[in-house]
Structure formats: structure tokens, C-alpha cells
Protein backbone atom coordinates (compact mmCIF):
# COMPACT_ATOMS: atom_id res chain seq x y z
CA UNK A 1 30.96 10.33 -47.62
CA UNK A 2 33.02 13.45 -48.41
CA UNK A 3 30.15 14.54 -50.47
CA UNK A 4 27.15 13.59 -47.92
CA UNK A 5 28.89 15.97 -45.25
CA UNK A 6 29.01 18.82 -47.62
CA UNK A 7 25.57 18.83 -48.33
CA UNK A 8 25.09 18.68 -44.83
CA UNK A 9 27.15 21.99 -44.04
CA UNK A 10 25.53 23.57 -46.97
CA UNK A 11 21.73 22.65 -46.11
CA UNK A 12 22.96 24.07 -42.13
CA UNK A 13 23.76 27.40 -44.00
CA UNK A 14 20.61 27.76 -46.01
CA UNK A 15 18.74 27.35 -42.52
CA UNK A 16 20.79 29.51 -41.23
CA UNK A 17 20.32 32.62 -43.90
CA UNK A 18 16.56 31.54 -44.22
CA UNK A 19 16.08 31.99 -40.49
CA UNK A 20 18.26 35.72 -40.24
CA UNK A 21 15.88 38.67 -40.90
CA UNK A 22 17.00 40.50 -44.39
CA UNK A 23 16.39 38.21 -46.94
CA UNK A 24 13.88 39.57 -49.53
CA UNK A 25 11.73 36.68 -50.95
CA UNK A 26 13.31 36.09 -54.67
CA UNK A 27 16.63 35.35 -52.33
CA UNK A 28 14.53 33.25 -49.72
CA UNK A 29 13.05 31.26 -52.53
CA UNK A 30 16.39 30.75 -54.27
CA UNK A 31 17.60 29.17 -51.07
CA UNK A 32 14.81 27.16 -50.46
CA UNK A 33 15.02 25.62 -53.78
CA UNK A 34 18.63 24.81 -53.52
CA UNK A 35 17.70 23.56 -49.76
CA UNK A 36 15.49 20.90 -51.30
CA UNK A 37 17.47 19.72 -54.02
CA UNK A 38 20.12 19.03 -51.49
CA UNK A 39 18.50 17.44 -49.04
CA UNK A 40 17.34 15.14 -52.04
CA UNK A 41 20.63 14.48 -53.04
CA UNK A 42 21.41 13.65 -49.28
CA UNK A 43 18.90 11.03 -48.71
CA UNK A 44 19.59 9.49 -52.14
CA UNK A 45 23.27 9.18 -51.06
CA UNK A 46 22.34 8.01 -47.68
CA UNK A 47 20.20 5.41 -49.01
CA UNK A 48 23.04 3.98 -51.33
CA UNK A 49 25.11 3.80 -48.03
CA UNK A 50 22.54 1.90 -46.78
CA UNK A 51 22.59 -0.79 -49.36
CA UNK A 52 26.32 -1.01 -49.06
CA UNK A 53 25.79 -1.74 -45.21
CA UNK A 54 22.97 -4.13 -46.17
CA UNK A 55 25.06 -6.01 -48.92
CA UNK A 56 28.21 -6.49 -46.85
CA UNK A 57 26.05 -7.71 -43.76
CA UNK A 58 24.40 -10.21 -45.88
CA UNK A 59 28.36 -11.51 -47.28
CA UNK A 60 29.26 -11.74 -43.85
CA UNK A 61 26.52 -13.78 -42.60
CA UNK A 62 24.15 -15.57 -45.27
CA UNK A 63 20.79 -16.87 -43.90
């Protein structure tokens, strides 16, 4: 989860240089880019937590 809560920290950066005032729009775009494909990368690594949660629930306790 090392990874998941850097790309955290680095999407809360991009918001924060995207919101400040002097960005010029080839810089703003650059960031939003990167923003995106981190945020992807996020919720795919989120989503394979949540399997692992899912699997080891169903070990646990089988219907």
C-alpha cells in the first residue's frame, strides 16, 4: 500500500499547483495528464485490495 499512498500525495500536489495562479496552460495540461493517469493507477490498485479483502473474507467464512 506503499505505492497507493504515493499516488495519493502526488495527485494532492497536482491539485495543489493546478489550483495556484502561474501556471501557463502547456504546464497545466502536463499536470492534468499525469493527474489522471494516477488516479487510474489508484483505483486499479484499490480495486485489487479489494479482492484481497473479498477473497480472505470468503476463506474465513464459506457460505
Amino acid at each position: 500500500m506503499a505505492e497507493f499512498s504515493k499516488q495519493l500525495e502526488r495527485l494532492e500536489a497536482i491539485v495543489r499547483r493546478l489550483e495556484s495562479e502561474d501556471l501557463d496552460l502547456d504546464e497545466a495540461l502536463k499536470l492534468f495528464e499525469e493527474g489522471i493517469e494516477r488516479l487510474r493507477v489508484a483505483r486499479e490498485q484499490l480495486s485489487q485490495a479489494e479482492l484481497k479483502v473479498k477473497k480472505v473474507l470468503e476463506i474465513e467464512s464459506p457460505s
